[in-house]
Protein backbone atom coordinates (compact mmCIF):
# COMPACT_ATOMS: atom_id res chain seq x y z
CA UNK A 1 12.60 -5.47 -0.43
CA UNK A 2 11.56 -5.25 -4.01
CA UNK A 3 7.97 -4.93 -4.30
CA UNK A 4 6.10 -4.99 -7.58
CA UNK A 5 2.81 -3.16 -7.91
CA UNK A 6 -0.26 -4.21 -10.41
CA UNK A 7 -2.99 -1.28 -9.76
CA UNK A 8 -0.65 1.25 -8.64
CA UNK A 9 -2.69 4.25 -10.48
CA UNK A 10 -6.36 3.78 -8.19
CA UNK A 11 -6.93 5.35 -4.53
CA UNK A 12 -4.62 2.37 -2.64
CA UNK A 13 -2.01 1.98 -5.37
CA UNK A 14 -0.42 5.85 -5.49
CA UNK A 15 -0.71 5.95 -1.54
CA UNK A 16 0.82 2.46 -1.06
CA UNK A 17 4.15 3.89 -3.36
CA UNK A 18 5.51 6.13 -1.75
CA UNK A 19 4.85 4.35 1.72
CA UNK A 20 6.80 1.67 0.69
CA UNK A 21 9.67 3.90 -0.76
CA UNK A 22 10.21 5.97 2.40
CA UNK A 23 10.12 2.94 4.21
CA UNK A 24 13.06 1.67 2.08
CA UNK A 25 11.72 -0.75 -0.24
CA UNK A 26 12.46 -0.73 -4.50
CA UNK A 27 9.38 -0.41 -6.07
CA UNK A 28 8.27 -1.18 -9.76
CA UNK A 29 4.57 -0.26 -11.54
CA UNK A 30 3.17 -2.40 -13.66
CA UNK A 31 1.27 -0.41 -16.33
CA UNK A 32 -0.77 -1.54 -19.54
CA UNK A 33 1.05 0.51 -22.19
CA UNK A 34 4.57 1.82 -22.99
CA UNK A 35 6.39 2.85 -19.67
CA UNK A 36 6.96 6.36 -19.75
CA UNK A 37 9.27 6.19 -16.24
CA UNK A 38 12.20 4.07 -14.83
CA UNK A 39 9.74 2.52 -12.50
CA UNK A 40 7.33 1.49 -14.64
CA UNK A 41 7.26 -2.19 -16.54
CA UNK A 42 4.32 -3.27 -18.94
CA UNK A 43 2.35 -5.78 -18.93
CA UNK A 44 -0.88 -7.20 -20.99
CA UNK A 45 -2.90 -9.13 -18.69
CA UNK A 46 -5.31 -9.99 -21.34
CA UNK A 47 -2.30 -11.59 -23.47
CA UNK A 48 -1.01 -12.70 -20.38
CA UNK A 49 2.63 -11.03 -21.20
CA UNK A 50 5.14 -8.87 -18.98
CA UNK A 51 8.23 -7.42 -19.93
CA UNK A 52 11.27 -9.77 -19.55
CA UNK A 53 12.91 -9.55 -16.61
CA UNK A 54 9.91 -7.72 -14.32
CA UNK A 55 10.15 -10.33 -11.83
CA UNK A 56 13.91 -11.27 -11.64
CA UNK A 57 15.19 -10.63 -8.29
CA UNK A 58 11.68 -9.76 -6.80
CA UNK A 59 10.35 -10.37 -3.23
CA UNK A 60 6.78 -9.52 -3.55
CA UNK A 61 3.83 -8.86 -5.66
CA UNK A 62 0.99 -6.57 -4.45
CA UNK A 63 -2.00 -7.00 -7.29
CA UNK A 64 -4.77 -4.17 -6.90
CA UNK A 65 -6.18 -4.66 -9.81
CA UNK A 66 -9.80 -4.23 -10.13
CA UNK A 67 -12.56 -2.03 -12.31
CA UNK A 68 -14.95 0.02 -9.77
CA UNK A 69 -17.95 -1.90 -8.46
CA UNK A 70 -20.53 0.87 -7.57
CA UNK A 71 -20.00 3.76 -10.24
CA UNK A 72 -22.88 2.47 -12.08
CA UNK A 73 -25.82 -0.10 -12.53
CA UNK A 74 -25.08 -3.30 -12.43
CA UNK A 75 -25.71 -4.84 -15.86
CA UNK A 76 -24.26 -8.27 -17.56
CA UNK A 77 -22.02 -6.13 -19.44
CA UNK A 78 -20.62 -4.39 -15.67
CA UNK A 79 -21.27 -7.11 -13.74
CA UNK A 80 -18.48 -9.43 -16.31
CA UNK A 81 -16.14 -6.48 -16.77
CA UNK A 82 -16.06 -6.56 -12.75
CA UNK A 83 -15.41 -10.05 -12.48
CA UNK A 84 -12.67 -9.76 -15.60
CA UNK A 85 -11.04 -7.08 -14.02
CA UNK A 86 -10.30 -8.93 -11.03
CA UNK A 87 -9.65 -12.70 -12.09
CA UNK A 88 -8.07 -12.64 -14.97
CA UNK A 89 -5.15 -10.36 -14.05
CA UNK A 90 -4.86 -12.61 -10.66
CA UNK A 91 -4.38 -15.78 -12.57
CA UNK A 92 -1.94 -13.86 -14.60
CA UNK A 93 -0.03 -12.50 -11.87
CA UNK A 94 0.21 -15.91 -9.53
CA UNK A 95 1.09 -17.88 -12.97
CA UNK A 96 3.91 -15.06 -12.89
CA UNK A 97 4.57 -15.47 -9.48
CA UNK A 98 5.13 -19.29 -9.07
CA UNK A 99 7.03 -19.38 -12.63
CA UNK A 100 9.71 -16.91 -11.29
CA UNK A 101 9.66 -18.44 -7.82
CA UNK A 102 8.87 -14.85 -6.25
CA UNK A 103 8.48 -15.35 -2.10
CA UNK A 104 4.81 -13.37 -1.77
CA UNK A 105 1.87 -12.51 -3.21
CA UNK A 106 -0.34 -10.01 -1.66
CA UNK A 107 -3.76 -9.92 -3.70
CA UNK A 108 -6.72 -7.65 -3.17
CA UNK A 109 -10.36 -9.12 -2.31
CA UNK A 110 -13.02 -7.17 -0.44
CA UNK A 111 -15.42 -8.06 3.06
CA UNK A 112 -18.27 -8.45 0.27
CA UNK A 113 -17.10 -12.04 0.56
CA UNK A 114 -18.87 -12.58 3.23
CA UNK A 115 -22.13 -11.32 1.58
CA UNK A 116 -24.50 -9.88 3.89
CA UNK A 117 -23.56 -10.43 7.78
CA UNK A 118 -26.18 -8.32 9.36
CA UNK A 119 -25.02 -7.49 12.61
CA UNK A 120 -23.55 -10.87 13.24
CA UNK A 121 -19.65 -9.84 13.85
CA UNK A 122 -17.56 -11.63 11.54
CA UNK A 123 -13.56 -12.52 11.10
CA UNK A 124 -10.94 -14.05 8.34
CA UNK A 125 -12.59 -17.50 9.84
CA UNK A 126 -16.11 -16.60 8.48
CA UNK A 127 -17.72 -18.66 5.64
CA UNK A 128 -18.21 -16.83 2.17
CA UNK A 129 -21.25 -15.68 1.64
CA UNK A 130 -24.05 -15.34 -1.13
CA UNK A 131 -24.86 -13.10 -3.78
CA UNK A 132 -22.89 -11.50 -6.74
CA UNK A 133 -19.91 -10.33 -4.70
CA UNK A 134 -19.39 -12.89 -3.12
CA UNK A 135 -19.20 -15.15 -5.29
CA UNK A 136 -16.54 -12.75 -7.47
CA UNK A 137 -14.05 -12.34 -4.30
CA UNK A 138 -14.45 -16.24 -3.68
CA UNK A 139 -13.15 -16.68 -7.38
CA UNK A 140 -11.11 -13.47 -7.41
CA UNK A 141 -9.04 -15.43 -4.07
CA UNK A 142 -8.95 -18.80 -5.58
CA UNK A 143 -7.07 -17.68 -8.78
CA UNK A 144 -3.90 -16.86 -6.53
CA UNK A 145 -3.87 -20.37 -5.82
CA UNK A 146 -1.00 -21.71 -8.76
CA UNK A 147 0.57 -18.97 -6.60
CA UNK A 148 0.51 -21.06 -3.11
CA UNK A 149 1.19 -24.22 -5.17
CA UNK A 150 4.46 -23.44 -5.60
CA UNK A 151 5.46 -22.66 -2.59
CA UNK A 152 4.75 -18.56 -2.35
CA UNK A 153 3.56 -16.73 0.97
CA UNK A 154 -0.43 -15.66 -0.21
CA UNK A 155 -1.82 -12.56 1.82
CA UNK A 156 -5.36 -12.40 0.54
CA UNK A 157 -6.35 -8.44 1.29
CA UNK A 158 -10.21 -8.50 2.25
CA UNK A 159 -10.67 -4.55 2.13
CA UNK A 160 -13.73 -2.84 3.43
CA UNK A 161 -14.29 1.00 2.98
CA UNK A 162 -11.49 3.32 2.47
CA UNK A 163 -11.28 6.48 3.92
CA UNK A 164 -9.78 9.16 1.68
CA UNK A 165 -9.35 13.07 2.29
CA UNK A 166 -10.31 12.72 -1.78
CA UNK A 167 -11.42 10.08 -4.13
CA UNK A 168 -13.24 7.33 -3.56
CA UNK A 169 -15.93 7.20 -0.71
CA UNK A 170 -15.91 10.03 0.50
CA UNK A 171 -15.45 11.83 -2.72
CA UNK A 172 -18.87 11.28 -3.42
CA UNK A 173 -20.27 12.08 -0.12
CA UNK A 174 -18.33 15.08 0.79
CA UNK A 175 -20.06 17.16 -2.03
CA UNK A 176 -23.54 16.31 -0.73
CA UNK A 177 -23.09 16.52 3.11
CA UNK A 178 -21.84 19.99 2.74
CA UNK A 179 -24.91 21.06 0.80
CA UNK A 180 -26.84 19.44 3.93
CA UNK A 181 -27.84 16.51 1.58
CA UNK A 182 -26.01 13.63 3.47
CA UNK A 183 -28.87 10.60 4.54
CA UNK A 184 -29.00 7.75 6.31
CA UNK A 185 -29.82 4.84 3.32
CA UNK A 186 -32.72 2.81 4.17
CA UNK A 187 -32.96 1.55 8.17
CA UNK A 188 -29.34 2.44 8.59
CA UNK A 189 -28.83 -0.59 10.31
CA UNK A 190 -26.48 -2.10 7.59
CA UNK A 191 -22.86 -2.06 8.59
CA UNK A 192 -20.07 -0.46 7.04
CA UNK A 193 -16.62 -1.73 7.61
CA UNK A 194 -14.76 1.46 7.20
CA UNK A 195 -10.91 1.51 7.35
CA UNK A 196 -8.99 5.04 6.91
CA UNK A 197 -6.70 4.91 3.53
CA UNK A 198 -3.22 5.44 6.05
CA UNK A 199 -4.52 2.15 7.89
CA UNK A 200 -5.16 0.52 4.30
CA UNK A 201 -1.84 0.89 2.98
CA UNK A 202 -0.27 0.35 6.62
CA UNK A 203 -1.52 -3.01 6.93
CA UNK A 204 -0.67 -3.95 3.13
CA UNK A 205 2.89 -2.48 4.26
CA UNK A 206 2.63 -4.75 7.46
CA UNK A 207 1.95 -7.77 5.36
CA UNK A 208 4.78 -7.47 2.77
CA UNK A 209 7.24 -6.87 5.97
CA UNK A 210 5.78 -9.92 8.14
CA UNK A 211 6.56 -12.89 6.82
CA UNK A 212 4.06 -14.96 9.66
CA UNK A 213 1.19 -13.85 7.28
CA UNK A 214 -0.61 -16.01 5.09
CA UNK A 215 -4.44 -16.21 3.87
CA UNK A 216 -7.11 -14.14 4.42
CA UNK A 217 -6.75 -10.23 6.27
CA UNK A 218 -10.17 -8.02 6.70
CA UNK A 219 -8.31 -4.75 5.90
CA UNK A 220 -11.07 -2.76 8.02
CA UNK A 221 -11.36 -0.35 11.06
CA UNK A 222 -10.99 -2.35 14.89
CA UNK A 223 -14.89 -0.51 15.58
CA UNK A 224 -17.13 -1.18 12.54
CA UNK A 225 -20.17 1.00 12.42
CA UNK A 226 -23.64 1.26 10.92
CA UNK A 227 -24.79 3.25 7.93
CA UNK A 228 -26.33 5.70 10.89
CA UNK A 229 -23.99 5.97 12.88
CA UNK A 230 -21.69 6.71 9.78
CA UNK A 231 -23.90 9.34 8.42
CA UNK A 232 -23.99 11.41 11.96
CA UNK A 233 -20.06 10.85 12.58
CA UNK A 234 -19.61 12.28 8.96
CA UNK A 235 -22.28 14.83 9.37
CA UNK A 236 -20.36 16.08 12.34
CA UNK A 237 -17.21 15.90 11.12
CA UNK A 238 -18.25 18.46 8.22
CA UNK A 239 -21.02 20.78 10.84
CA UNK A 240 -23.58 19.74 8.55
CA UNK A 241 -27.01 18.24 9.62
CA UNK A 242 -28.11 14.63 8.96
CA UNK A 243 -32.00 14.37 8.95
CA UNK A 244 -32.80 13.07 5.66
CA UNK A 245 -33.43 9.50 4.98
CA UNK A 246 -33.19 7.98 1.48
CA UNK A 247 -35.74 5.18 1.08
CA UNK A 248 -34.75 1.55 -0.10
CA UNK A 249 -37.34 1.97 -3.62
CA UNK A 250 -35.73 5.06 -4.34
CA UNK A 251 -31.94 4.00 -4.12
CA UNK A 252 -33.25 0.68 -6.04
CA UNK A 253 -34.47 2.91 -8.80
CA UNK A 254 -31.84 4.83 -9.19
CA UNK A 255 -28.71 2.50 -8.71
CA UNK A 256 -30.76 -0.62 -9.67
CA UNK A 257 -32.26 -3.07 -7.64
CA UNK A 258 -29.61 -6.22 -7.24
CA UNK A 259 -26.19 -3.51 -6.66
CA UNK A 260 -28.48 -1.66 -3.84
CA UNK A 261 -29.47 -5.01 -2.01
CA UNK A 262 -25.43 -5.98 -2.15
CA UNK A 263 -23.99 -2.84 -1.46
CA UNK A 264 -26.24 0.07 -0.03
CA UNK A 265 -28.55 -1.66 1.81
CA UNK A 266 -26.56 -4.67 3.36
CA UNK A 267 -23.11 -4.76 5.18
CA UNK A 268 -20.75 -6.67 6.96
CA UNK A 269 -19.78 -6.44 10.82
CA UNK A 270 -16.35 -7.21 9.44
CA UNK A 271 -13.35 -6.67 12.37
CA UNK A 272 -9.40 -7.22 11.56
CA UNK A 273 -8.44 -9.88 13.48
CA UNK A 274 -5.55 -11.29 12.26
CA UNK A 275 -4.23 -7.70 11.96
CA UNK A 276 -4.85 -7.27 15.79
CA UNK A 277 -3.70 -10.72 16.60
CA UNK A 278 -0.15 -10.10 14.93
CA UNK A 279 0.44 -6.45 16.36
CA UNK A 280 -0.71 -4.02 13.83
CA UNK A 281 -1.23 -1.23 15.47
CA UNK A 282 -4.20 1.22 13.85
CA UNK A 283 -3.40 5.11 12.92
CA UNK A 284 -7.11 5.54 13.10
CA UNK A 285 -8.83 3.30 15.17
CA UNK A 286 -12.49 5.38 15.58
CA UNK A 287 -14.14 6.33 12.43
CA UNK A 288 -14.51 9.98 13.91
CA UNK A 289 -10.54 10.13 13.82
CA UNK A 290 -10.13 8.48 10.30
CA UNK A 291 -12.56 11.77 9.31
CA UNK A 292 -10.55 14.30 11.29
């Protein structure tokens, strides 16, 4: 299969590579200057141009394009660079997609589209939710749509947490749970759909290589768990102790008031159905082996 990448530089893009190569597959990067490798095509997503002939002879388009959501206040400057970041190269990328007739499109979204759940347990079938995030994954999924129009397969990613031995997540938090400064944020009764970075890019494999799936996918862990129970399970995992607690007005003041209530203190009980109905099978199906 010949798979081109959009995002291939972040966390899930330079795992998902070389997956897909040892599995067999030709892979191309998009990048947004002059390619400096045989593998690597450029693109403007802003001028909506690609270099000729990207997507001749192509089976499937993975976009994981998308500027970081919680690596700083939440602004109207940040909060329209996130959207930008995510829509605009989507509409580029299924405008390229149904104009070259390529088979799939696999496009990244996130479980904050079903805003806040609580602890209600919810799958692909759920309604979107409210709030800021929601609303951008809602938009973010509807601008593959020229995509489905003409006829392509649309796998709609819906990622929760990834778990990384570095980077992302748990960049941040290894650092301050081995200084013995991990804490449970707020109750700790928020939910946190975790998946392990080898299940993240094993499912996106799984999707490009079944050709049954369509729509929405929660890319998260079969055994969701709170912000609590996360904070012990990685506590443990590192020998360090847990006892702090870091209060609601103090995370508010610090990260701002509207990214805490959508992201630290809130959560969704988000389980992969469709992946379990169609056979995926998870590397890491407990949160305390993802952090082994």
């Amino acid at each position: 299969m010949r798979v081109v990448i959009a995002g291939s530089s972040g966390l899930i893009g330079t795992a998902l590579v070389p997956l897909l190569r040892q599995a067999g597959h030709d892979v191309l990067r998009l990048v947004r200057r002059r390619p400096r490798a045989p593998d690597e095509r450029a693109w403007d997503p802003s001028a909506a141009t690609m270099d000729v002939g990207t997507l001749e002879g192509t089976d499937a388009v993975v976009n994981l394009c998308g500027a970081a959501i919680a690596d700083r206040r939440w602004s109207g400057e940040v909060k329209q660079a996130i959207r930008d970041s995510r829509i605009g190269p989507t509409e580029v990328l299924a405008a390229a997609v149904a104009e070259h007739r390529v088979p799939a499109l696999v496009n990244a979204s996130g479980v904050g589209y079903y805003g806040d759940t609580g602890d209600r347990e919810v799958d692909e079938t759920a309604p979107v939710g409210s709030g800021f995030l929601a609303r951008v994954c809602r938009d973010w999924e509807a601008a593959t749509a020229v995509a489905q129009r003409a006829g392509a397969r649309v796998v709609r990613v819906r990622t929760g947490l990834v778990i990384s031995p570095s980077g992302g997540l748990m960049g941040r938090l290894k650092p301050l749970f081995a200084l013995g400064l991990g804490a449970r944020l707020g109750s700790g009764g928020q939910y946190m759909p975790w998946i392990s970075l080898e299940d993240e890019v094993g499912a996106i494999r799984f999707a490009l290589e079944h050709e049954e799936l369509s729509g929405p996918v929660n890319l998260s862990g079969p055994v969701p768990v709170t912000n609590a129970e996360f904070t012990r399970a990685v506590g443990e995992a590192m020998h360090r102790p847990t006892p702090l607690v870091a209060p609601g007005f103090a995370l508010r003041l610090v990260l701002g008031a509207e990214l805490v209530e959508e992201m630290v203190l809130a959560g969704q009980r988000a389980v992969p159905a469709v992946l379990r109905e169609h056979g995926y099978s998870f590397r890491h199906p407990t949160l305390a082996a993802a952090l082994e």
